[in-house]
N, C-alpha and C. Protein backbone atom coordinates (compact mmCIF):
# COMPACT_ATOMS: atom_id res chain seq x y z
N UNK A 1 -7.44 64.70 66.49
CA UNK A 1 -8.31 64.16 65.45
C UNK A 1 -7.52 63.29 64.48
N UNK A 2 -6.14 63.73 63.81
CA UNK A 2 -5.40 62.78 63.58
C UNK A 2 -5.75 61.59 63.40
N UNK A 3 -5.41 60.93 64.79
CA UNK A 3 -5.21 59.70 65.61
C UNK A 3 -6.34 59.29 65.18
N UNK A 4 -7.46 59.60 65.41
CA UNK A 4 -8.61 59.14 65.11
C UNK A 4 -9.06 58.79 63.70
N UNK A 5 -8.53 59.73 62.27
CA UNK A 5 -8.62 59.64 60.91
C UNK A 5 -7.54 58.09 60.89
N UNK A 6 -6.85 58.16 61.86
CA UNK A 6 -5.52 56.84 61.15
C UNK A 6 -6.02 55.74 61.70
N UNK A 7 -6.67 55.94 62.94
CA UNK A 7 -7.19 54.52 63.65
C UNK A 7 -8.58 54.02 62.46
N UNK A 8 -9.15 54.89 61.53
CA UNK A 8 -10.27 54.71 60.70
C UNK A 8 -9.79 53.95 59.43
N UNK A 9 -8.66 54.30 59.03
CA UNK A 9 -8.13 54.16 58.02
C UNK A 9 -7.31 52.60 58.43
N UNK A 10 -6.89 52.29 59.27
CA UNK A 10 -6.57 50.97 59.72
C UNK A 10 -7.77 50.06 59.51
N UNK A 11 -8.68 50.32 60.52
CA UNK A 11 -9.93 49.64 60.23
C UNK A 11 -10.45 49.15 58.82
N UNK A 12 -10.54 49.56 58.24
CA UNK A 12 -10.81 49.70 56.79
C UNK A 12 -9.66 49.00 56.27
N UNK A 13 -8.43 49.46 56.02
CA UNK A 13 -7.22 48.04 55.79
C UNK A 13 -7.73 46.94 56.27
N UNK A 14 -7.59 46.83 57.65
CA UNK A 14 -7.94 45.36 58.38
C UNK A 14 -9.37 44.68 57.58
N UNK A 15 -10.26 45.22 57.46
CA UNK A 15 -11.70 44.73 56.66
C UNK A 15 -11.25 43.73 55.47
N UNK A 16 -10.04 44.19 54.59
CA UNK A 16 -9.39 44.00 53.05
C UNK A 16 -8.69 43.10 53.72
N UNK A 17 -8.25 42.70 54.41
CA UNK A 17 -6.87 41.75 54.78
C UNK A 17 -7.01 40.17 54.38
N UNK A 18 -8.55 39.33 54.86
CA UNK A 18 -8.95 37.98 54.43
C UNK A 18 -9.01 38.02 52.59
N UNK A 19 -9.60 38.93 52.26
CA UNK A 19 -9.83 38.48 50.88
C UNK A 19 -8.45 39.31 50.24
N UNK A 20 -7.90 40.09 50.49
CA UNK A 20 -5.88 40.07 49.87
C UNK A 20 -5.85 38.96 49.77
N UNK A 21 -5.70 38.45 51.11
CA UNK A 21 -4.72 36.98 51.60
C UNK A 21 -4.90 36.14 50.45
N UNK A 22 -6.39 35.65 50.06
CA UNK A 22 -7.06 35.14 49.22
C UNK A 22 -6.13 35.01 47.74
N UNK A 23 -5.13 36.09 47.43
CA UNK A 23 -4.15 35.74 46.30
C UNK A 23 -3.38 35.31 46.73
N UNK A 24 -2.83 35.12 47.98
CA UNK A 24 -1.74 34.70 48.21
C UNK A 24 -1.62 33.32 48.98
N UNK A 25 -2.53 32.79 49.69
CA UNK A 25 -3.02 31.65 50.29
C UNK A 25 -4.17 30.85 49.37
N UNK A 26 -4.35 29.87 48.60
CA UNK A 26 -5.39 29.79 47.41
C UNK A 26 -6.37 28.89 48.19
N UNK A 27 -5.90 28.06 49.57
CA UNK A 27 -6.68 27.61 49.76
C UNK A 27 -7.78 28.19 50.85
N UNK A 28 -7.58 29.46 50.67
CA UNK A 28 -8.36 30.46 51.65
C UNK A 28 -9.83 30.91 50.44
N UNK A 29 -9.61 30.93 49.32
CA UNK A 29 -10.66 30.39 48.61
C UNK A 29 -11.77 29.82 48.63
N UNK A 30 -11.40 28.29 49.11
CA UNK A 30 -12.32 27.48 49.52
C UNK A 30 -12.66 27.60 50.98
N UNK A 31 -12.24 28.18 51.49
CA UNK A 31 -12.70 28.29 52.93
C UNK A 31 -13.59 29.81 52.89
N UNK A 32 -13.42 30.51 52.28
CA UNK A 32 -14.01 31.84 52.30
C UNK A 32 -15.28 31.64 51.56
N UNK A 33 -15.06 31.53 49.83
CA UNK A 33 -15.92 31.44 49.31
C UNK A 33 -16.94 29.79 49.05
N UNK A 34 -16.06 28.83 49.30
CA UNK A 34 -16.50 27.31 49.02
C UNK A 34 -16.45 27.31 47.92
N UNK A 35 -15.34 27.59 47.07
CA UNK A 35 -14.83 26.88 45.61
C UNK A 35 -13.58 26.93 45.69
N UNK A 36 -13.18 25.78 44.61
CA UNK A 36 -11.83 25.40 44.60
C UNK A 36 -11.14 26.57 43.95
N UNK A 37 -9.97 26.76 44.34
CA UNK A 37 -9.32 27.58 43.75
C UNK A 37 -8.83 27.44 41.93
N UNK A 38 -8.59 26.00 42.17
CA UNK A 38 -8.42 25.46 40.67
C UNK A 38 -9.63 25.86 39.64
N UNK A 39 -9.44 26.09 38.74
CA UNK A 39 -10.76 26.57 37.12
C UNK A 39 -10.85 28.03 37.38
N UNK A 40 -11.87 28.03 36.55
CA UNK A 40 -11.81 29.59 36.45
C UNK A 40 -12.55 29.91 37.35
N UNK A 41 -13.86 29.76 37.73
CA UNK A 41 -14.03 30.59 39.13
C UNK A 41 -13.25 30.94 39.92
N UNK A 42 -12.43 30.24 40.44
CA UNK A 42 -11.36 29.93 41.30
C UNK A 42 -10.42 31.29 40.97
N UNK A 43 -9.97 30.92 39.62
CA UNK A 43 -8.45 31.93 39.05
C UNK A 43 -9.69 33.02 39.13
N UNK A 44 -10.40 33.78 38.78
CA UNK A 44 -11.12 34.93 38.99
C UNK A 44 -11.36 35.46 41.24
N UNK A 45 -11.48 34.49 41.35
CA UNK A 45 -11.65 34.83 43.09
C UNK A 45 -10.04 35.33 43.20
N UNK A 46 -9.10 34.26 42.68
CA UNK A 46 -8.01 34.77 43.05
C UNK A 46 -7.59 36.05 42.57
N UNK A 47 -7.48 36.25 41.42
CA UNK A 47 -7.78 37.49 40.88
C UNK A 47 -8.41 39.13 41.72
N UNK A 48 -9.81 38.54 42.71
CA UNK A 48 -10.34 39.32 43.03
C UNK A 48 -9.34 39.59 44.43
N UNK A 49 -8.68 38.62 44.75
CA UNK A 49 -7.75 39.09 46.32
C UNK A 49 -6.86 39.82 45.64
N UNK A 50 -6.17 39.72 44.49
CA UNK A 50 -4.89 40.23 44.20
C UNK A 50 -5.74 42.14 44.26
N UNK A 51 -6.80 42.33 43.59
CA UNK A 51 -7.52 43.78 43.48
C UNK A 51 -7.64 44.03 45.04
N UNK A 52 -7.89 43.13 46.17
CA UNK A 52 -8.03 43.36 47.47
C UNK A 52 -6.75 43.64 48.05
N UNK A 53 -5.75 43.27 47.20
CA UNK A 53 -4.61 43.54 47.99
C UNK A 53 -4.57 45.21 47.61
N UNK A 54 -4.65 45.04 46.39
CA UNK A 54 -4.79 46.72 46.03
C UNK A 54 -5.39 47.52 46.62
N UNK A 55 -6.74 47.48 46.89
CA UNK A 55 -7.49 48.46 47.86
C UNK A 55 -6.70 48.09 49.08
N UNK A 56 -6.51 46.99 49.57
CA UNK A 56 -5.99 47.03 51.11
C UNK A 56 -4.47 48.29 51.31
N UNK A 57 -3.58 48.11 50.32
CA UNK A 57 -1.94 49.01 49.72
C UNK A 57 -2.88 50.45 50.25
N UNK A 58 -4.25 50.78 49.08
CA UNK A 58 -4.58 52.16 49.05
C UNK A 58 -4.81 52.76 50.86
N UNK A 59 -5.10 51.61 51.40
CA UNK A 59 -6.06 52.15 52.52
C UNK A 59 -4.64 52.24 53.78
N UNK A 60 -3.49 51.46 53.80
CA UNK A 60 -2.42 51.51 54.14
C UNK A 60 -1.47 52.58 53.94
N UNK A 61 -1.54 52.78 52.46
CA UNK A 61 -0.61 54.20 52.55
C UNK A 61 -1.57 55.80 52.67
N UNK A 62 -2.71 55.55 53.03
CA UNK A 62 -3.66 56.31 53.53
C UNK A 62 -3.71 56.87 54.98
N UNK A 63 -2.83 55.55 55.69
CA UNK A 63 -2.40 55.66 57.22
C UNK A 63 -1.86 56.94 57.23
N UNK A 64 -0.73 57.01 56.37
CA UNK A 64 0.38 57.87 56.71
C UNK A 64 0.66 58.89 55.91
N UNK A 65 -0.04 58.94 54.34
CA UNK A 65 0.20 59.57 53.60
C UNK A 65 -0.78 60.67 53.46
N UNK A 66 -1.47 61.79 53.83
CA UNK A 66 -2.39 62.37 53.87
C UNK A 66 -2.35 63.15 52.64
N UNK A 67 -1.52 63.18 51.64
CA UNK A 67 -2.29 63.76 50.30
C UNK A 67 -2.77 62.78 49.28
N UNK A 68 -2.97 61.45 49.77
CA UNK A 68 -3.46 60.39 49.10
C UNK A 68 -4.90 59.86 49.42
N UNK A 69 -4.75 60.75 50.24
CA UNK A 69 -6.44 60.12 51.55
C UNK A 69 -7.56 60.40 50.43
N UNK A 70 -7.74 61.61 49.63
CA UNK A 70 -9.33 61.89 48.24
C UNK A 70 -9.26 60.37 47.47
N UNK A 71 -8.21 60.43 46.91
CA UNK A 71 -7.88 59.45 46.33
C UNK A 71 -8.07 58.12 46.84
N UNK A 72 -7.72 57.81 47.92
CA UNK A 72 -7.84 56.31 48.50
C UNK A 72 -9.24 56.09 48.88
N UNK A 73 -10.16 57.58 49.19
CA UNK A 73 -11.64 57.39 49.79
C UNK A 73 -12.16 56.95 48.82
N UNK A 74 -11.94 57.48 47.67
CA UNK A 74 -12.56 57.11 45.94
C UNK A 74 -12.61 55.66 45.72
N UNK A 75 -11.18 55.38 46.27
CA UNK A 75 -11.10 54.05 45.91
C UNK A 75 -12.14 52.86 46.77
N UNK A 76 -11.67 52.87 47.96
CA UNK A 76 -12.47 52.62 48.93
C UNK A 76 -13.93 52.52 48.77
N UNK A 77 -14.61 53.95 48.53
CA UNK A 77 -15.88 53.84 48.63
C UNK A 77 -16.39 53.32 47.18
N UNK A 78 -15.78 53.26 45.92
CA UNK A 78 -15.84 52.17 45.20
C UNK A 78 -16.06 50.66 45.21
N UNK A 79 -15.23 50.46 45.81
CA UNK A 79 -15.10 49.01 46.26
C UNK A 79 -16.24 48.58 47.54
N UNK A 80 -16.65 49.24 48.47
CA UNK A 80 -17.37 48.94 49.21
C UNK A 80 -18.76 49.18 48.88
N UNK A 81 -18.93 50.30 48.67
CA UNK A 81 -20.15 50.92 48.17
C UNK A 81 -20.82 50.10 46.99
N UNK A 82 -19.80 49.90 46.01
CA UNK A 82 -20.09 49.34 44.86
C UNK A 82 -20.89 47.94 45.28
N UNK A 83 -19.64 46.98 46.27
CA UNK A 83 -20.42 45.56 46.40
C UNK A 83 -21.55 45.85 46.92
N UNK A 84 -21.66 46.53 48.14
CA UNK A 84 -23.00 47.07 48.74
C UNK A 84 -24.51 46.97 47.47
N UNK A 85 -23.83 47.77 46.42
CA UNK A 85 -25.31 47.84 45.34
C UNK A 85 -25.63 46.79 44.71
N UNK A 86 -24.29 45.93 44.04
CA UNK A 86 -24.23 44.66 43.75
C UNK A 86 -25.27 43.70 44.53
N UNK A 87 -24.94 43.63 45.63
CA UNK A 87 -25.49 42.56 46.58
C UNK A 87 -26.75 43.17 46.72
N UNK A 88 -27.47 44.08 46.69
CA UNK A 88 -28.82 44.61 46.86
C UNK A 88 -29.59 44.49 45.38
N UNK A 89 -28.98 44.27 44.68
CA UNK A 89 -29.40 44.37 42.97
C UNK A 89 -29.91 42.97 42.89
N UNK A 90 -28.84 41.63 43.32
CA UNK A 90 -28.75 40.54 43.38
C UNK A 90 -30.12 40.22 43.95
N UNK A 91 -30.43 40.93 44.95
CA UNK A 91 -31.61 40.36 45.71
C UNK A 91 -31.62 40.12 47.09
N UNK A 92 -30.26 40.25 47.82
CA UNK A 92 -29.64 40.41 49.10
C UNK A 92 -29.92 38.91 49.60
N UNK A 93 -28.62 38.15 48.56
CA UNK A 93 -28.40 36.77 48.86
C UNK A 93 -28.12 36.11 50.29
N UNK A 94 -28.90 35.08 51.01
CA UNK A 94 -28.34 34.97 52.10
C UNK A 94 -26.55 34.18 52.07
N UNK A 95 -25.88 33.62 52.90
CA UNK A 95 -24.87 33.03 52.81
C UNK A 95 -23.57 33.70 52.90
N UNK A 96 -22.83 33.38 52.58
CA UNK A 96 -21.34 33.71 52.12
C UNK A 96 -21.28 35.74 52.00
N UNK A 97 -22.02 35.71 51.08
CA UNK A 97 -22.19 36.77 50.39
C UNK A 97 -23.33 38.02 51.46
N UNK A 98 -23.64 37.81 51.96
CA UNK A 98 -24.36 38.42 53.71
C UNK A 98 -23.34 38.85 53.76
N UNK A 99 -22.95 37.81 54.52
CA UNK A 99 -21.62 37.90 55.53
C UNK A 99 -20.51 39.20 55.16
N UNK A 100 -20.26 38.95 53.96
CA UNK A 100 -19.07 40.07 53.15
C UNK A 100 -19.83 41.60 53.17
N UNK A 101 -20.91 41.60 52.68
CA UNK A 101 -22.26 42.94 52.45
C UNK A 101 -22.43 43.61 54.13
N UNK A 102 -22.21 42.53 55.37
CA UNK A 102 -22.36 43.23 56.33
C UNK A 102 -21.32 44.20 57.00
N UNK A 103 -20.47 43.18 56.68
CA UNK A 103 -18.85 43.72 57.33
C UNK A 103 -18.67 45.03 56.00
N UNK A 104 -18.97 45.03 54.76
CA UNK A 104 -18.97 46.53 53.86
C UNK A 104 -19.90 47.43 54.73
N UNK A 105 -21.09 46.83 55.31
CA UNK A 105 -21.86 48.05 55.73
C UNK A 105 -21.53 48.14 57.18
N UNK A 106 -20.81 47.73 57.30
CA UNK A 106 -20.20 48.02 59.18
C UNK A 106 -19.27 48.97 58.53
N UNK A 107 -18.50 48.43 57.73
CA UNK A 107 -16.83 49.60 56.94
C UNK A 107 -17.43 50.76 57.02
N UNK A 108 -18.60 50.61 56.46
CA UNK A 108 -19.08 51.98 55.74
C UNK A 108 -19.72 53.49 56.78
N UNK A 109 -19.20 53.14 57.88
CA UNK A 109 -18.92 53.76 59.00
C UNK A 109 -17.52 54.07 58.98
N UNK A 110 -16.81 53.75 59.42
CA UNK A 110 -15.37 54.68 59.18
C UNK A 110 -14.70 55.11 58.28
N UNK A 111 -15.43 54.60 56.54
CA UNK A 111 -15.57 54.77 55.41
C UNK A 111 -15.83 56.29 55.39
N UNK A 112 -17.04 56.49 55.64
CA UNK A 112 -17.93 58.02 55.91
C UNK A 112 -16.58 59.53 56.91
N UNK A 113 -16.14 58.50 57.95
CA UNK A 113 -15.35 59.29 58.57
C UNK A 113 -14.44 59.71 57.75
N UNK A 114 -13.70 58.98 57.43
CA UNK A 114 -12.51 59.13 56.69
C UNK A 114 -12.57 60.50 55.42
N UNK A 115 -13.98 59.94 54.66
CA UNK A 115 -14.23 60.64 53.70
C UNK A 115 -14.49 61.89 54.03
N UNK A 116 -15.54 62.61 55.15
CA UNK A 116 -15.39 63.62 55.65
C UNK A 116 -14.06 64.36 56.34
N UNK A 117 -12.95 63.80 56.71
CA UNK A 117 -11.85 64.50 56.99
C UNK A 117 -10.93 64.48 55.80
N UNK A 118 -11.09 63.75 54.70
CA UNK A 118 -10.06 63.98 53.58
C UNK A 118 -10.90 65.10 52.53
N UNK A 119 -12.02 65.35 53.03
CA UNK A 119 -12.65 66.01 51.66
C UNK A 119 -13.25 67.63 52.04
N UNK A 120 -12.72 67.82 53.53
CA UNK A 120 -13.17 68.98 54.34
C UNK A 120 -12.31 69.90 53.92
């Protein structure tokens, strides 16, 4: 079962990996979201990869670290869950913003796993 909690917990890293990048590549910005990285929208998107890098760190040392796993699910299902309500509050925008809301509600399957073996 292990194997299976770490292959979940990868998944979930991998999900975080485009929008990390997003602080560190600026012109992945405009290709992700379609704004320039330059102004403040921009410095706020970037902003939002540098927090993606963060959840992505949590869900990474989650691989291996198993007294961090309550903690990283918290985080996790924060971040996913949260946009999830966001984007349903919004009005369940088509576009860009779909796209991100689906791949959270695909996560939110090995999300669930995870959370049931760190919280059993």
């Amino acid at each position: 079962m292990e194997i299976s909690v770490k292959i979940a917990w990868a998944l979930l890293a991998v999900l975080h990996v485009m929008p990390a990048l997003s602080a560190f590549v600026p012109g992945l910005i405009e290709r992700l979201y379609g704004v320039s990285p330059d102004g403040e929208i921009g410095t706020l998107l970037v902003h939002r990869g540098v927090l993606f890098f963060a959840v992505l760190m949590v869900a990474v040392v989650a691989i291996f670290h198993v007294p961090s796993r309550r903690l990283a699910s918290i985080v996790l299902m924060i971040s996913m869950i949260g946009f999830l309500i966001v984007f349903w509050r919004a009005g369940m925008p088509t576009g860009d913003l779909r796209k991100i809301a689906i791949t959270d509600a695909v996560g939110v399957l090995p999300l669930a796993y995870v959370c049931l073996n760190a919280w059993r």
